[in-house]
Protein backbone atom coordinates (compact mmCIF):
# COMPACT_ATOMS: atom_id res chain seq x y z
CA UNK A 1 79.82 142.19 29.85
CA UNK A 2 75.97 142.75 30.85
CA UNK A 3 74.80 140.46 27.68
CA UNK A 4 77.22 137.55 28.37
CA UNK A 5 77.87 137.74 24.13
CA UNK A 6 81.07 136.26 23.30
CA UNK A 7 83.70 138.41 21.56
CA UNK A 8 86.68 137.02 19.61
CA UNK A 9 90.28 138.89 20.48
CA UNK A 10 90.11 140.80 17.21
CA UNK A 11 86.81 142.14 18.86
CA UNK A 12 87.76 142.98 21.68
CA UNK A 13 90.89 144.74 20.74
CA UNK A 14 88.71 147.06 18.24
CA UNK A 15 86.49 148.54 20.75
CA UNK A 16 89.57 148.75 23.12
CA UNK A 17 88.37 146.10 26.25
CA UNK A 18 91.94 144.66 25.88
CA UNK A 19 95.47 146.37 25.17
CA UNK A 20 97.28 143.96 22.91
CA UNK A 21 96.03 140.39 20.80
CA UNK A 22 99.19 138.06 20.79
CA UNK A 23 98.66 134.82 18.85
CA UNK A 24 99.09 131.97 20.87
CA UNK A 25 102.61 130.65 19.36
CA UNK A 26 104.04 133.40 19.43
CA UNK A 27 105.51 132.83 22.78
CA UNK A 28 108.23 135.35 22.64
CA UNK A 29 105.86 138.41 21.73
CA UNK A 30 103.91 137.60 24.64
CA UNK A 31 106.58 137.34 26.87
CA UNK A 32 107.89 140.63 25.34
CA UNK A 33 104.08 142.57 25.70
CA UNK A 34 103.51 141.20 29.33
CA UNK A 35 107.05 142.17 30.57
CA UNK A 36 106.47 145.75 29.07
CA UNK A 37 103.08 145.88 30.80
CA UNK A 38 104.48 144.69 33.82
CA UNK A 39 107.63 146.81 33.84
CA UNK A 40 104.99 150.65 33.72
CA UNK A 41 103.14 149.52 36.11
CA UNK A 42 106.64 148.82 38.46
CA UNK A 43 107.20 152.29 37.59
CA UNK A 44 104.65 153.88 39.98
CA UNK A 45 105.34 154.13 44.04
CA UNK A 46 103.46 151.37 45.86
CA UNK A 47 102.27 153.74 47.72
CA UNK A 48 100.97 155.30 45.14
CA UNK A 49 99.30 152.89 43.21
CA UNK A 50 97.38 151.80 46.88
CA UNK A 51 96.11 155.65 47.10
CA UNK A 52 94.86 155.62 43.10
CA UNK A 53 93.35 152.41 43.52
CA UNK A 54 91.31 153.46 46.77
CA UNK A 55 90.64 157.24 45.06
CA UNK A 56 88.64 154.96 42.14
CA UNK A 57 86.72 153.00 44.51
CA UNK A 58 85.68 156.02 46.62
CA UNK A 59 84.93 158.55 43.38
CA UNK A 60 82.30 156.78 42.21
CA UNK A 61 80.01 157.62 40.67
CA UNK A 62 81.33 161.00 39.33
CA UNK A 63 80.04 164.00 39.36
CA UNK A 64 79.52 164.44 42.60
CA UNK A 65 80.59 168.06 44.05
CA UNK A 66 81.76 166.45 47.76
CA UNK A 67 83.71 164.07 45.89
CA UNK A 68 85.64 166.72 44.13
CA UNK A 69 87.00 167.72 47.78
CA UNK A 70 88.14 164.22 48.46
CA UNK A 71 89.64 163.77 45.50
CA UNK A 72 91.83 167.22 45.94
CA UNK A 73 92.44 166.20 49.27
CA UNK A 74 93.50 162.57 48.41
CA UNK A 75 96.23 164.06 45.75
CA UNK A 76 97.12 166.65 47.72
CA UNK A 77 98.42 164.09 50.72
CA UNK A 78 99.72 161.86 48.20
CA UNK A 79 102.28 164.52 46.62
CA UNK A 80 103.10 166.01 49.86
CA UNK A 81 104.17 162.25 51.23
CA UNK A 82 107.50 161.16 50.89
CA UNK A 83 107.22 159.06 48.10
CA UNK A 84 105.27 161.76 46.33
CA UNK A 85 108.03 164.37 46.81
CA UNK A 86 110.66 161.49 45.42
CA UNK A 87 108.78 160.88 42.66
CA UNK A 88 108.19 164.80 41.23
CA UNK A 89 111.59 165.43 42.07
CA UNK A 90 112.93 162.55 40.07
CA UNK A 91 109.87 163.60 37.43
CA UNK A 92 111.59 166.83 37.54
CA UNK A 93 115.18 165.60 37.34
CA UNK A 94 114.27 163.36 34.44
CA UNK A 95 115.52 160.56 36.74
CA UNK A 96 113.86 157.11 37.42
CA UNK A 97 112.07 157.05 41.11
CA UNK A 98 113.88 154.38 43.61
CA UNK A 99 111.23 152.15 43.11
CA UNK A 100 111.70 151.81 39.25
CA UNK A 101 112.40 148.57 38.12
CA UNK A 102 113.45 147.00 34.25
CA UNK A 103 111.80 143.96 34.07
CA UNK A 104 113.13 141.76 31.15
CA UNK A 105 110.83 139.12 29.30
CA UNK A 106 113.13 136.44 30.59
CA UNK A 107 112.00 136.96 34.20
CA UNK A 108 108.54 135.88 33.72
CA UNK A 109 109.51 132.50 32.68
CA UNK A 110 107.50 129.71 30.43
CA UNK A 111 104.07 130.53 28.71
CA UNK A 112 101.48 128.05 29.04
């Protein structure tokens, strides 16, 4: 990232900068990896995911003791909120949240 050396897929998969390597005709596999990828990351609360995205920006660079208050203090309003108490009581439950969604390969339409 700093050098600007180029790394092939294969390389970048090994030392874990990317998730998955699909070859490019496989079209179906890739449909298949990004609509699994896509469907977690439906899984969380908006709301949620807004909060954990700000909490990253904020908590760096780590350690740093005041940001260890924040941070508490950031989780702690997030669980208390109304999507937070939804989502551990579904946790809980073993249920899906409300804002769950299945997202099948054939909604992301044509690969280019």
């Amino acid at each position: 990232m700093l050098s600007g050396e180029r790394l092939s897929a294969l390389q970048a998969l090994n030392i874990g900068l990317v998730n998955h390597v699909v070859d490019s005709s496989e079209t179906d596999v890739f449909r298949q990896k990004l609509a699994a990828v896509v469907s977690e990351h439906l899984k969380a609360g908006a709301n949620a995911a807004r909060r954990t995205k700000e909490l990253l920006r904020k908590i760096h660079p780590l350690p740093d003791p005041g940001l260890f208050e924040y941070t508490a203090s950031a989780i702690a309003q997030a669980r208390c909120s109304a999507e937070g108490k939804h989502g551990l009581q579904q946790f809980f439950e073993k249920k899906p949240p409300v804002w769950a969604a299945d997202v099948s390969a054939a909604e992301f339409g044509e690969v280019q």
